[in-house]
Protein backbone atom coordinates (compact mmCIF):
# COMPACT_ATOMS: atom_id res chain seq x y z
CA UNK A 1 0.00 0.00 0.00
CA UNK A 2 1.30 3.29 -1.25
CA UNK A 3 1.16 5.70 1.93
CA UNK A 4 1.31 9.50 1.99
CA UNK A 5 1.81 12.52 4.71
CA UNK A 6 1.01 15.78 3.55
CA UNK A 7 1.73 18.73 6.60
CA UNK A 8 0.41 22.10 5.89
CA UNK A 9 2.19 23.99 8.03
CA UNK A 10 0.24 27.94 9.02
CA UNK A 11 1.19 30.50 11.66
CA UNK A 12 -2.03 29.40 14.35
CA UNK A 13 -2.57 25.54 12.78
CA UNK A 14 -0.69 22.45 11.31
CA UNK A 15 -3.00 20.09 9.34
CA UNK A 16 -1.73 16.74 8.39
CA UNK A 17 -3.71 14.50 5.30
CA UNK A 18 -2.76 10.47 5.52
CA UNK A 19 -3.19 9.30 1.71
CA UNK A 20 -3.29 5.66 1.18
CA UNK A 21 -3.30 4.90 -2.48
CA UNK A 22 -4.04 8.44 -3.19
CA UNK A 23 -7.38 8.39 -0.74
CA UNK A 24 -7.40 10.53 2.25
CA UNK A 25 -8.06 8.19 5.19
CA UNK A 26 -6.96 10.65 8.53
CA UNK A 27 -6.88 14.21 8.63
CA UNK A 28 -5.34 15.81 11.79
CA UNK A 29 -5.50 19.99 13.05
CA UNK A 30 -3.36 20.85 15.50
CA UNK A 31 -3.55 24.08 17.14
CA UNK A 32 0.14 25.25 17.43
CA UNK A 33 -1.26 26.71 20.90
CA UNK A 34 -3.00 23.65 21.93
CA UNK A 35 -2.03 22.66 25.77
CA UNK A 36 -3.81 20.09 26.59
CA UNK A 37 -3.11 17.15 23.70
CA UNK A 38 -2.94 13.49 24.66
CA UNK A 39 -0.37 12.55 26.76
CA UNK A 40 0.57 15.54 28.01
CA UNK A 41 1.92 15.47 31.52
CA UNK A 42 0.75 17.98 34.10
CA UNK A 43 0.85 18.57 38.07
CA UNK A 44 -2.44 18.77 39.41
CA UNK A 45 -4.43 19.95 42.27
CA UNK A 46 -7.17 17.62 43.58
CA UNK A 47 -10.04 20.28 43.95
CA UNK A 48 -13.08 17.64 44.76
CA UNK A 49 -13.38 13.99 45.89
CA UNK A 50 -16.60 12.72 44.59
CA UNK A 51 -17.32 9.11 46.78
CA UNK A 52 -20.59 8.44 44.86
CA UNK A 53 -18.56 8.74 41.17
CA UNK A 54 -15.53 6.84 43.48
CA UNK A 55 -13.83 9.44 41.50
CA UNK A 56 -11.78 12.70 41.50
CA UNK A 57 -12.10 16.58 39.99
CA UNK A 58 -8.21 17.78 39.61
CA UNK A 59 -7.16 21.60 38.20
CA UNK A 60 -4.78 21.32 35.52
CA UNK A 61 -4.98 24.62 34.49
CA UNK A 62 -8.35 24.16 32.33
CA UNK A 63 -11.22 26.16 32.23
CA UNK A 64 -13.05 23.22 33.45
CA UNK A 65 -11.14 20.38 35.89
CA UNK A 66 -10.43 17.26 34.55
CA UNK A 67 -12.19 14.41 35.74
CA UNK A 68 -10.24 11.40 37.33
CA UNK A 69 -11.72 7.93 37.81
CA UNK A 70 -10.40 4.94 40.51
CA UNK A 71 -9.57 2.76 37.83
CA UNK A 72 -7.18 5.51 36.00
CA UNK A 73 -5.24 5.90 38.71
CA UNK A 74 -3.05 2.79 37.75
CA UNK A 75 -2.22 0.46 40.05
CA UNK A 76 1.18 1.97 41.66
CA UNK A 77 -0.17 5.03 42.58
CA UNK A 78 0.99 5.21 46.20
CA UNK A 79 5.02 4.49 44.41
CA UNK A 80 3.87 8.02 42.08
CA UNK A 81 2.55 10.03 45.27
CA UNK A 82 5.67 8.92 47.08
CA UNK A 83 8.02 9.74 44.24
CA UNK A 84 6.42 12.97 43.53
CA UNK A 85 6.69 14.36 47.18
CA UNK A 86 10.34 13.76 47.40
CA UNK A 87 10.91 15.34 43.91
CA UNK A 88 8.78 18.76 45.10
CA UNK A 89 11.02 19.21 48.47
CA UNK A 90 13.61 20.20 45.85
CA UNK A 91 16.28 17.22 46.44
CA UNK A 92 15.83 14.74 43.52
CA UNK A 93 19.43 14.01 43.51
CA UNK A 94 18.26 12.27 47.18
CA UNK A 95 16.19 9.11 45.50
CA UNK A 96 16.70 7.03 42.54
CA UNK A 97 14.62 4.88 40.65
CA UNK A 98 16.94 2.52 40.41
CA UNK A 99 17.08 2.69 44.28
CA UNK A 100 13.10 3.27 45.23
CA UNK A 101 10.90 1.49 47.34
CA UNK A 102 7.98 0.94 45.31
CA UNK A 103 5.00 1.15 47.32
CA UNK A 104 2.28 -2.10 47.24
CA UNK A 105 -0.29 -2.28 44.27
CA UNK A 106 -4.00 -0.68 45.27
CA UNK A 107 -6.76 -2.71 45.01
CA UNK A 108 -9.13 -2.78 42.13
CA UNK A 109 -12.22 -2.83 44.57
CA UNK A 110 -10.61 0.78 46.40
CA UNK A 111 -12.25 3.99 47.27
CA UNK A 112 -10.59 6.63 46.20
CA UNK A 113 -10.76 8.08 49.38
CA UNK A 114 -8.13 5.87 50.70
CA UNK A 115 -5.66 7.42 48.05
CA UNK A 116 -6.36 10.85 47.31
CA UNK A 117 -7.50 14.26 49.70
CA UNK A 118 -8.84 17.41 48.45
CA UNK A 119 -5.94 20.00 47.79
CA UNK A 120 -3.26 16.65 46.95
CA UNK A 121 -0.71 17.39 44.27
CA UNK A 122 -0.54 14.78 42.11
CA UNK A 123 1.22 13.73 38.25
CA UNK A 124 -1.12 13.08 35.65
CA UNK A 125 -1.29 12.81 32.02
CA UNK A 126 -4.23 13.57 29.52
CA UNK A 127 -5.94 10.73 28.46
CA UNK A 128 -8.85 11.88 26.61
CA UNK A 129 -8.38 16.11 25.02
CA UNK A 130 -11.52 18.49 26.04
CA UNK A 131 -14.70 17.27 24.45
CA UNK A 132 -17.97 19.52 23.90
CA UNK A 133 -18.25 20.74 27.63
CA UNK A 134 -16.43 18.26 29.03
CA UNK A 135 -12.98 18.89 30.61
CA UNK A 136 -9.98 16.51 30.14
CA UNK A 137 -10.03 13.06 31.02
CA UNK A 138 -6.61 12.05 32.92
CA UNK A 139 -4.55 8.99 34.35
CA UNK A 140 -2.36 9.06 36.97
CA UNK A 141 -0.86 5.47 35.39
CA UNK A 142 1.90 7.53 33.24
CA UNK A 143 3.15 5.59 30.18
CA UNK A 144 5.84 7.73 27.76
CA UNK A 145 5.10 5.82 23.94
CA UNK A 146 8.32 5.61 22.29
CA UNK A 147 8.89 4.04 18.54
CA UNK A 148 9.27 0.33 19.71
CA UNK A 149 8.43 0.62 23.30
CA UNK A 150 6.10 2.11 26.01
CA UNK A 151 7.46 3.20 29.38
CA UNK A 152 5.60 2.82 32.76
CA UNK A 153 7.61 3.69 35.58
CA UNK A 154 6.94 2.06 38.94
CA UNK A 155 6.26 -1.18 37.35
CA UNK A 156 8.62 -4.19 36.58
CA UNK A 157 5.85 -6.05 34.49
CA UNK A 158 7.12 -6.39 30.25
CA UNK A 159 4.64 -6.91 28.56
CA UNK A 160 4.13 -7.47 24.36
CA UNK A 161 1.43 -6.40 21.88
CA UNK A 162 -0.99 -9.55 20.92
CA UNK A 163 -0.72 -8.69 17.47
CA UNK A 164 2.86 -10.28 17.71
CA UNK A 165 1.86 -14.13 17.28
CA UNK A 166 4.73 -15.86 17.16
CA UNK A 167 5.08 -17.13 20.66
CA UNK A 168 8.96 -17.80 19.66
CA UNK A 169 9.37 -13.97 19.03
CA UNK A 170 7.17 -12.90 22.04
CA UNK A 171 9.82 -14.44 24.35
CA UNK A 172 13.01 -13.38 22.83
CA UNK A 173 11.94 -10.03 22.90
CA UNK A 174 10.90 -10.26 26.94
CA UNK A 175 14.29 -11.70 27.70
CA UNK A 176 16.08 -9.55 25.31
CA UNK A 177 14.31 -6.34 27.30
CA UNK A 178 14.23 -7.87 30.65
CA UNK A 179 18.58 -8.03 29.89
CA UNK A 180 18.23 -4.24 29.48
CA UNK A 181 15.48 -2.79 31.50
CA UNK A 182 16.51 -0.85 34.86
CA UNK A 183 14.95 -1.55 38.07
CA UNK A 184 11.31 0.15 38.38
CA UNK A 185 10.33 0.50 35.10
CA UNK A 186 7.65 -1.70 33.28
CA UNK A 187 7.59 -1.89 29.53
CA UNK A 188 5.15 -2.58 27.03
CA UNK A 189 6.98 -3.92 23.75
CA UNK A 190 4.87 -2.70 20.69
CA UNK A 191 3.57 -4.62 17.44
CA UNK A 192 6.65 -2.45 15.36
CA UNK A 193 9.19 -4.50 17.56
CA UNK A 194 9.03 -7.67 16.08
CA UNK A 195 12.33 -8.72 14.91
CA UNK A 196 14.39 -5.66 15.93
CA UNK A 197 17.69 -5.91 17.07
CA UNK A 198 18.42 -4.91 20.16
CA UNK A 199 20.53 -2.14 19.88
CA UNK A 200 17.28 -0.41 18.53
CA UNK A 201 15.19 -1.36 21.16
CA UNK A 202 17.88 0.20 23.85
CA UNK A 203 18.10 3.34 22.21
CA UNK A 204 14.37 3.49 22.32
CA UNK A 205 14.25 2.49 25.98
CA UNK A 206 17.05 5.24 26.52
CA UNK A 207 15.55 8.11 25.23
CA UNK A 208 12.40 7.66 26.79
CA UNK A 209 14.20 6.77 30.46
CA UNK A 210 15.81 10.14 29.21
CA UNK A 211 12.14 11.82 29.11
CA UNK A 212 11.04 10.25 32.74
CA UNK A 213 14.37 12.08 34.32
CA UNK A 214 13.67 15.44 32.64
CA UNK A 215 10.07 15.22 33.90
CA UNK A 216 11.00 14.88 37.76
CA UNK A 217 13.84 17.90 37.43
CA UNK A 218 11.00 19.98 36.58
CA UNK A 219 9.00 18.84 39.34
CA UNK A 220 11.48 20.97 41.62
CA UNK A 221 9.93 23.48 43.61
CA UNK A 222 6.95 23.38 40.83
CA UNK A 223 3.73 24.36 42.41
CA UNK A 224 0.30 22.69 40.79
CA UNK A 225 -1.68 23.21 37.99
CA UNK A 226 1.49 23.25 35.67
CA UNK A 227 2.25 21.41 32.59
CA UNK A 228 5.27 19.21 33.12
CA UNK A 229 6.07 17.46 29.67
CA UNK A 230 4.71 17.91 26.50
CA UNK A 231 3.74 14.87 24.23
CA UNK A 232 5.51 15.13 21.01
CA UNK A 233 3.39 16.95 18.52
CA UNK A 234 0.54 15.73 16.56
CA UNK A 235 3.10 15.27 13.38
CA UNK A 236 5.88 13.42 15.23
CA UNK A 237 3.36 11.39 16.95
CA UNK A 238 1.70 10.15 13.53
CA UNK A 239 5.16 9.99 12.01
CA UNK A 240 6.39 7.47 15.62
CA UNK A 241 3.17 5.32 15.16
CA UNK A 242 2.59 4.92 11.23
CA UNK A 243 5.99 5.26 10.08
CA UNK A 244 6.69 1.67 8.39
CA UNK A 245 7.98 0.77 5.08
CA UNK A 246 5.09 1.38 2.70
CA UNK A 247 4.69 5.15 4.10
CA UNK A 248 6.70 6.24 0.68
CA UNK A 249 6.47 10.66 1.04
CA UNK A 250 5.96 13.00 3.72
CA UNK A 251 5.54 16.54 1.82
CA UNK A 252 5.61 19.58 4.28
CA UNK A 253 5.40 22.87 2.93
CA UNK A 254 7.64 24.79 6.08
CA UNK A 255 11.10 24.53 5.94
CA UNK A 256 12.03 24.52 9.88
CA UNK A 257 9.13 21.36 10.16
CA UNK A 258 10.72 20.02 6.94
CA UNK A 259 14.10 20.16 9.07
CA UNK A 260 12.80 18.83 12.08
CA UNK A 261 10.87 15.96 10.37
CA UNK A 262 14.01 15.04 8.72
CA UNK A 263 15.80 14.57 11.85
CA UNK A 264 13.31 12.82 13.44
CA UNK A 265 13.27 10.23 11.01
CA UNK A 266 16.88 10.02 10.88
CA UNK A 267 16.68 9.07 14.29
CA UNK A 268 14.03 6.25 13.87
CA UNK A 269 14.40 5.30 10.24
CA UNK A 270 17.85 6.63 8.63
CA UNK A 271 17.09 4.81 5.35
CA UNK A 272 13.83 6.40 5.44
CA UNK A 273 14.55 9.73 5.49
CA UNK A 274 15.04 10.97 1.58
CA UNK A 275 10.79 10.90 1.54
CA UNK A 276 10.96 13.84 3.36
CA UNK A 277 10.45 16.64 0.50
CA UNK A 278 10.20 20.18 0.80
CA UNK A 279 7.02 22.05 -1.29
CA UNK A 280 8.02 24.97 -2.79
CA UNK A 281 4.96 25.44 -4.88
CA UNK A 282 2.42 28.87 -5.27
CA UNK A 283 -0.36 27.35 -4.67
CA UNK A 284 -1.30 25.83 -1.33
CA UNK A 285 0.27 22.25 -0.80
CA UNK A 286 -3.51 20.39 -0.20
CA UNK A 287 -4.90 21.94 -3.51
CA UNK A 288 -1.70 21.35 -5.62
CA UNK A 289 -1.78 17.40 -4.27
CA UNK A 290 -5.59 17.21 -4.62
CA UNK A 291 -6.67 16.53 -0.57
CA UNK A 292 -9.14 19.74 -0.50
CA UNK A 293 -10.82 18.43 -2.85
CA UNK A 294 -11.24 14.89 -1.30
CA UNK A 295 -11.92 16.85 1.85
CA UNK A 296 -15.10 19.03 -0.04
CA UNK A 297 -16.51 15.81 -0.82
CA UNK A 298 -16.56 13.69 1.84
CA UNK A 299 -17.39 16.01 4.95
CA UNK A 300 -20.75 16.92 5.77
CA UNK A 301 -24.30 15.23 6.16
CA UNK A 302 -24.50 13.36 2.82
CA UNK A 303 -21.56 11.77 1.36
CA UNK A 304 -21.81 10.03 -2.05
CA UNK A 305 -19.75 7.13 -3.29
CA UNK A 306 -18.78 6.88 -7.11
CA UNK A 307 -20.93 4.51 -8.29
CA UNK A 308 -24.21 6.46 -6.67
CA UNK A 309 -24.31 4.82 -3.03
CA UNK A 310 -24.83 7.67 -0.81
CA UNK A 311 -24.42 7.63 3.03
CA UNK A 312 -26.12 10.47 5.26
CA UNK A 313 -24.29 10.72 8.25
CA UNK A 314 -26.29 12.33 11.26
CA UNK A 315 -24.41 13.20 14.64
CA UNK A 316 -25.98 13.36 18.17
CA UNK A 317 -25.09 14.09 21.99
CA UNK A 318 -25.61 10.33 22.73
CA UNK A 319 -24.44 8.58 19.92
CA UNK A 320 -23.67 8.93 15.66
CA UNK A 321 -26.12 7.40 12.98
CA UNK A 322 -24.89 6.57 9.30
CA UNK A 323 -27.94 5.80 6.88
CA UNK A 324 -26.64 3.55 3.67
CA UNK A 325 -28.92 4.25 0.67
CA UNK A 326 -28.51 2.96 -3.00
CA UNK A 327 -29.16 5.81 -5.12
CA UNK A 328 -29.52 5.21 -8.51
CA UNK A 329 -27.33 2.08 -8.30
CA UNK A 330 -29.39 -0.84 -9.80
CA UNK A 331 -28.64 -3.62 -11.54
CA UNK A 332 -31.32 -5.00 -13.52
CA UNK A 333 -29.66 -8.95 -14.14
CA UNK A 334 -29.00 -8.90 -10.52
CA UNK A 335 -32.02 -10.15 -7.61
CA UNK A 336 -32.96 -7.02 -4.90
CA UNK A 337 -31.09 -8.68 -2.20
CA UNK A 338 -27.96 -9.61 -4.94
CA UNK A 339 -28.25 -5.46 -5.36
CA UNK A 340 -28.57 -4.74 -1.86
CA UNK A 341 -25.44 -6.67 -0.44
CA UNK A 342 -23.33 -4.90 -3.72
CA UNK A 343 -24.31 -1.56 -2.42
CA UNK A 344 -24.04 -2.46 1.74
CA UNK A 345 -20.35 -4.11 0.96
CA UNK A 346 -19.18 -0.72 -0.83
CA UNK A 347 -20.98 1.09 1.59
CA UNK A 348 -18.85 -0.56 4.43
CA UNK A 349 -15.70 0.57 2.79
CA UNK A 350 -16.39 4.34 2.64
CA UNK A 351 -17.92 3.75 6.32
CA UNK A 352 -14.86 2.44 8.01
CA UNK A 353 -12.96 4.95 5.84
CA UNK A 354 -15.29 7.88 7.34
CA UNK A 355 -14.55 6.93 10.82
CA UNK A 356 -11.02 6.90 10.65
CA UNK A 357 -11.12 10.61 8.45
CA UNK A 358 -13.45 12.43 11.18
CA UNK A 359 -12.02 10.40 14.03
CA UNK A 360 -15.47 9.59 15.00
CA UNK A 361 -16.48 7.81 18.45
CA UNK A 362 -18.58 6.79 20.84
CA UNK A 363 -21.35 4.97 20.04
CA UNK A 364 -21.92 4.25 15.94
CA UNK A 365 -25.14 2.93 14.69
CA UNK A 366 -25.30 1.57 10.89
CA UNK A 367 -28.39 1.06 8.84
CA UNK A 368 -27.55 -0.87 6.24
CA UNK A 369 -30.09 -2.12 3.30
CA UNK A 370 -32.21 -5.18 4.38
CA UNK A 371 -31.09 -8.14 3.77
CA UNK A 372 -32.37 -11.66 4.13
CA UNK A 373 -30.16 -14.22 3.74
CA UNK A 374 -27.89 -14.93 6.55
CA UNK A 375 -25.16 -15.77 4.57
CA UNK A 376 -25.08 -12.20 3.07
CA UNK A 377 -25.54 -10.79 6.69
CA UNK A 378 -22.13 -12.82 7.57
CA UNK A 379 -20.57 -11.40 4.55
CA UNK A 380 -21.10 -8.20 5.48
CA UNK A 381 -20.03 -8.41 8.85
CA UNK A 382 -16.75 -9.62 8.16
CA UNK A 383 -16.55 -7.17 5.31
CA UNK A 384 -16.60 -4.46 7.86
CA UNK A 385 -14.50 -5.88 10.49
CA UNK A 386 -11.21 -6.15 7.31
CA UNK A 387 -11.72 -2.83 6.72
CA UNK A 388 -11.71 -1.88 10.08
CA UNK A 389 -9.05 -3.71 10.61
CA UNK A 390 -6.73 -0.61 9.90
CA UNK A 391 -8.01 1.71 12.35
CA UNK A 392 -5.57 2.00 15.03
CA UNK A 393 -8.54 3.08 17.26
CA UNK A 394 -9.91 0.46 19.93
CA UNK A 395 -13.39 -0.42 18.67
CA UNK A 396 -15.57 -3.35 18.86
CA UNK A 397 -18.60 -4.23 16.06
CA UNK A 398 -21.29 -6.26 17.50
CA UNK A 399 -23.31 -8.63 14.47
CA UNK A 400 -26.46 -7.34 12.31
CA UNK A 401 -29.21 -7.07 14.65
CA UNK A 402 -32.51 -8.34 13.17
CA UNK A 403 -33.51 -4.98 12.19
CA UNK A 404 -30.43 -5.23 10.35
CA UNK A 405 -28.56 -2.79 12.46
CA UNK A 406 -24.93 -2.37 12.73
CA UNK A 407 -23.35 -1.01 16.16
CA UNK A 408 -19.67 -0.11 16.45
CA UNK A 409 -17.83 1.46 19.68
CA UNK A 410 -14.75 3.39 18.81
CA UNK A 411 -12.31 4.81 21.34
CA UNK A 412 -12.80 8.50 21.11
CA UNK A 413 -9.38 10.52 23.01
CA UNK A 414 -9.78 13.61 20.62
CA UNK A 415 -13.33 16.20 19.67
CA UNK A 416 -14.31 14.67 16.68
CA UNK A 417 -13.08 15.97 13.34
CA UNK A 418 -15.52 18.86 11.58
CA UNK A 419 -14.82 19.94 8.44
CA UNK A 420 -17.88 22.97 7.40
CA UNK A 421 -17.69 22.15 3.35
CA UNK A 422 -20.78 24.59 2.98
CA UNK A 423 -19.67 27.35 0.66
CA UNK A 424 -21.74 30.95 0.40
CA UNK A 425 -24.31 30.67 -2.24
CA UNK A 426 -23.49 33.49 -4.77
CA UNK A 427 -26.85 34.16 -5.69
CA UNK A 428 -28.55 34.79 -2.30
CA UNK A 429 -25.00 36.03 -0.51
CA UNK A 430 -25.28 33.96 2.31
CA UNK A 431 -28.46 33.37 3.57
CA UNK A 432 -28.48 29.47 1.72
CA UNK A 433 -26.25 26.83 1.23
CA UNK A 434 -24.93 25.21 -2.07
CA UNK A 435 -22.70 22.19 -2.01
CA UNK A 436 -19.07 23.04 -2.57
CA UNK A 437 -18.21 24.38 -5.84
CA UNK A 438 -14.76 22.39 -6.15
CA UNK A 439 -16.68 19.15 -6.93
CA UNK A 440 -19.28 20.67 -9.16
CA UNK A 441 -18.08 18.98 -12.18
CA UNK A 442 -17.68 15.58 -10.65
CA UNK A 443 -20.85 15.81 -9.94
CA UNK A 444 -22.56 16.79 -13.26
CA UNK A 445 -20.57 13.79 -14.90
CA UNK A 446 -21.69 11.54 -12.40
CA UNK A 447 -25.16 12.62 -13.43
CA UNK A 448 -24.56 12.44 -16.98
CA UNK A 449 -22.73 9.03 -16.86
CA UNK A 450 -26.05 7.61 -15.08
CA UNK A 451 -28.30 8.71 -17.66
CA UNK A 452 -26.07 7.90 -20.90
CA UNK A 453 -24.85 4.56 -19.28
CA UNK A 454 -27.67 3.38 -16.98
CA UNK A 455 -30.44 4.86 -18.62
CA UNK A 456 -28.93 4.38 -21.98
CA UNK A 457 -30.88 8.22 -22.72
CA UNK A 458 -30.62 8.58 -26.79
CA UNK A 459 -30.62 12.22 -26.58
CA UNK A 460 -29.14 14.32 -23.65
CA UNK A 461 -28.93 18.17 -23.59
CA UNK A 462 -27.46 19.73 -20.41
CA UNK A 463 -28.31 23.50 -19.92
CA UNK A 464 -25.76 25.63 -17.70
CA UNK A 465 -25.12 29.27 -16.45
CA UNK A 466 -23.25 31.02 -19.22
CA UNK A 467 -19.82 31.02 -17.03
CA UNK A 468 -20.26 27.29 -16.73
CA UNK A 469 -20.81 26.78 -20.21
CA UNK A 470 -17.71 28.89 -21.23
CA UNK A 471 -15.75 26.57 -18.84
CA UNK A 472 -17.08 23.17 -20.11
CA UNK A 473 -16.89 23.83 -23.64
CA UNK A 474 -13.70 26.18 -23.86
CA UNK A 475 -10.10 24.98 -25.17
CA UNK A 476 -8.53 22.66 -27.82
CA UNK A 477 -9.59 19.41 -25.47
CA UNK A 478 -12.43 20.68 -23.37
CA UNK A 479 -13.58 19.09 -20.69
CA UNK A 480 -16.93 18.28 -22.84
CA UNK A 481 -14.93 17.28 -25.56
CA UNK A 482 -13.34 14.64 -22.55
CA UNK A 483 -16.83 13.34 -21.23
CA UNK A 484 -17.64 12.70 -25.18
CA UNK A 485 -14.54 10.50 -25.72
CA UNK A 486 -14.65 8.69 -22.49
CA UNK A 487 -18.49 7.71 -22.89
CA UNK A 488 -18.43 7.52 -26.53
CA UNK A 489 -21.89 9.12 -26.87
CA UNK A 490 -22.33 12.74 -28.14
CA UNK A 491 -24.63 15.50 -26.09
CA UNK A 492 -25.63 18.94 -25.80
CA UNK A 493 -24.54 21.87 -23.93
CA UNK A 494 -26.42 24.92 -23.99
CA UNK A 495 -26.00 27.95 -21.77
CA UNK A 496 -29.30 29.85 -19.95
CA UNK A 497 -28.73 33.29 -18.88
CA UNK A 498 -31.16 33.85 -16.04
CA UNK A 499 -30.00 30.19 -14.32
CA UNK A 500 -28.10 31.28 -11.47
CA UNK A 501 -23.84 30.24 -11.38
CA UNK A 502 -24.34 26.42 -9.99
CA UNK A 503 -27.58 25.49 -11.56
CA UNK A 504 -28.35 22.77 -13.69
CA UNK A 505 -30.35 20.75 -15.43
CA UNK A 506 -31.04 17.43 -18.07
CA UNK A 507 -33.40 17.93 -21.54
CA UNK A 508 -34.30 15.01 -23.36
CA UNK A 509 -35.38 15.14 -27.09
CA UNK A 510 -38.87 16.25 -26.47
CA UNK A 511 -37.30 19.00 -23.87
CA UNK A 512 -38.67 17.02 -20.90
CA UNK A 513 -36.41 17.59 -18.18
CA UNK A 514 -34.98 14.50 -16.59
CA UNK A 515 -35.06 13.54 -12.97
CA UNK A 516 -31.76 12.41 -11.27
């Protein structure tokens, strides 16, 4: 699989587009001034015990406090609370890890009473960012996620991803980090481990032992809320997780990120790091590659699919609902439910596609086309668990329900992705919508395809605003000229002045107009 970064790099915002084969699949914003990203480490103040939520309100510095739960506050949070209070009198020279009594595990069953007070200081680390009205979600159980490894100080448990199967490799990486690991420190060995060597794997476990000592020197005299260690930014972070062999160009249009990216992956990947490239180009990087105009088309309510599958996505407080519908996609040799499990297979494509690209999550319901036959029911399910299958998101898809219902979890650590696509309608200046102008030709061949192909029409005129016309028909090789060749069918184009700039319409040879 051919994989793509594309970083568009502004004074206030960096947005990142993941391609695969040429199809956006993720697209990241991060706020250059955004303090409160996952993983972000921070000395809080607990303001409120809450008994009846066995949970606890701490100020990080957030409008709102961030809510902390018993069962986030890992299991060796008495060794964190000791560790911590030694670091703030100021002498960290005075305790080591390698050195440091580590406290007994809490139980599962606590109260939280029995581990935290009102007006505590205590480490934490963002979990989940702020969502809607909610404030952060945090965990006292800090990890530090390096290329091959995770670190989790105060534990001596290693640990490897299940996605590495071979049990023979699961055990020569434990002994091969348990040979290397300092005293105190747990590890969790990562699916991108298998079969490195182990020089890599100690750097890795270096540099982030590295990261743990420069966050307890700036617990010195530090005085809660205060941030404490920043999680790499959203770019690095993508680059750390995704970067594998079939990620073939990163193209960053700032010089100093190009720079920095560059030595990043020279540190991780030094083979890797001549797919780095620099754009240099006038116009802006996403519409010279092509992503704002995959992004135009498949935001907002009603997203169609190629072939004429449409999917209206409708999002609530509770929970999101996708409705699949078939359009104008019919085929005649084919039986309805032969037609309806074509359309609800290529719908779950574009669907597992769309959660990954808005980072939806929460609660997903899916109502597919009905379908009958079991069989097809089974096919379907398994059709959307493959393509799910790429999400790096923790999710779970329970079976068709009888109503023929589809429900998916998805971990959700970040607000949702919202892209308005809405442009200002240039007739009414504002006060409608239109959909966006950048796809308006895709979408009047789409319509003409369907009735030359499909509908096999004899004669087609299609009458345009003037403007429109002049741009269709305009040129040695016109785009009309284009949609005659590649259809093999001629047509007409005419051009009505008082239709306003995006309006449209299909004549037959009696000057009926045609429905679409």
């Amino acid at each position: 699989m051919n994989r793509e970064l594309i970083i568009d790099s502004r004074a206030s915002e960096v947005d990142i587009a993941l391609l695969e084969d040429k199809l956006l699949v993720e697209l990241h914003k991060e706020k250059t001034n955004n303090n409160y990203a996952v993983g972000d480490v921070y000395l809080g103040k607990v303001k409120k015990i809450m008994p009846g939520l066995n949970a606890a309100f701490v100020d990080v510095g957030y409008e709102k406090d961030a809510f902390l739960h018993y069962l986030d506050l890992g299991p060796q949070i008495k060794s964190l609370n000791k560790y911590i209070k030694l670091a703030l009198t100021g002498k960290p020279d005075a305790i080591t890890m390698e050195n440091f009594r580590v406290e007994p595990d809490i139980e599962k069953t606590g109260k939280i009473t029995q581990v935290l007070a009102s007006g505590a200081q205590i480490l934490v680390q963002i979990a989940k960012e702020p969502i809607s009205t909610k404030g952060p979600r945090i965990s006292s159980e800090i990890s530090f996620a390096g290329r091959y490894l995770v670190l989790v100080p105060f534990s001596n448990r290693i640990s490897v991803s299940q996605k590495i199967r071979s049990s023979e490799e699961r055990n020569r990486l434990k002994r091969l980090i348990q040979s290397i690991k300092p005293n105190n420190f747990g590890v969790i060995i990562r699916t991108v481990a298998e079969n490195k060597k182990v020089a890599e794997l100690d750097s890795d476990l270096r540099s982030l032992i590295e990261k743990w000592e420069k966050t307890t020197l700036k617990l010195i005299n530090a005085k809660a809320p205060v941030k404490i260690m920043s999680e790499l930014d959203r770019t690095s972070a993508i680059l750390r997780d995704l970067l594998n062999e079939s990620f073939n160009n990163v193209h960053v249009n700032d010089s100093s990120l190009y720079e920095e990216i560059r030595s990043y992956i020279q540190t991780i990947a030094p083979q890797k790091v001549d797919i780095v490239k620099l754009y240099k180009g006038k116009a802006p990087i996403f519409e010279f590659i092509g992503v704002d105009k995959q992004i135009k088309g498949l935001f907002g309510k009603t997203v169609t699919i190629r072939s004429g599958v449409y999917l209206i996505i409708e999002h609530t407080e509770a929970m999101h609902v996708i409705d699949v519908n078939s359009g104008h996609r019919v085929n005649k040799e084919n039986s309805q439910e032969e037609n309806a499990l074509e359309v609800n297979l290529e719908a779950a494509a574009e669907i597992a596609r769309q959660l990954r690209l808005r980072d939806m999550g929460g609660i997903i319901v899916i109502d597919f086309i009905d379908m009958h036959d079991g069989k097809h029911r089974r096919e379907l399910y398994q059709k959307l668990k493959d393509e799910m299958a790429r999400d790096h998101a923790k999710h779970t898809i329970l079976p068709p329900s009888k109503f023929g219902l589809i429900q998916i979890t998805r971990q959700r650590v970040r607000p949702e992705m919202n892209v308005e696509i809405l442009e200002r309608c240039p007739v009414c200046e504002g006060t409608g919508k239109i959909k966006p102008s950048i796809i308006f030709t895709d979408e009047i061949e789409n319509n003409l395809k369907y009735l030359l192909q499909d509908q096999n029409e004899k004669s087609v005129s299609l009458t345009v605003h003037p403007f429109i016309y002049a741009y269709l028909t305009k040129g040695w090789f016109s785009i009309y000229f284009k949609w005659m060749w590649k259809y093999k069918k001629t047509f007409a184009i005419k051009s009505v002045k008082n239709y306003h700039m995006l309006e449209y319409r299909f004549f037959n040879h009696n000057n009926d107009e045609l429905s679409i």
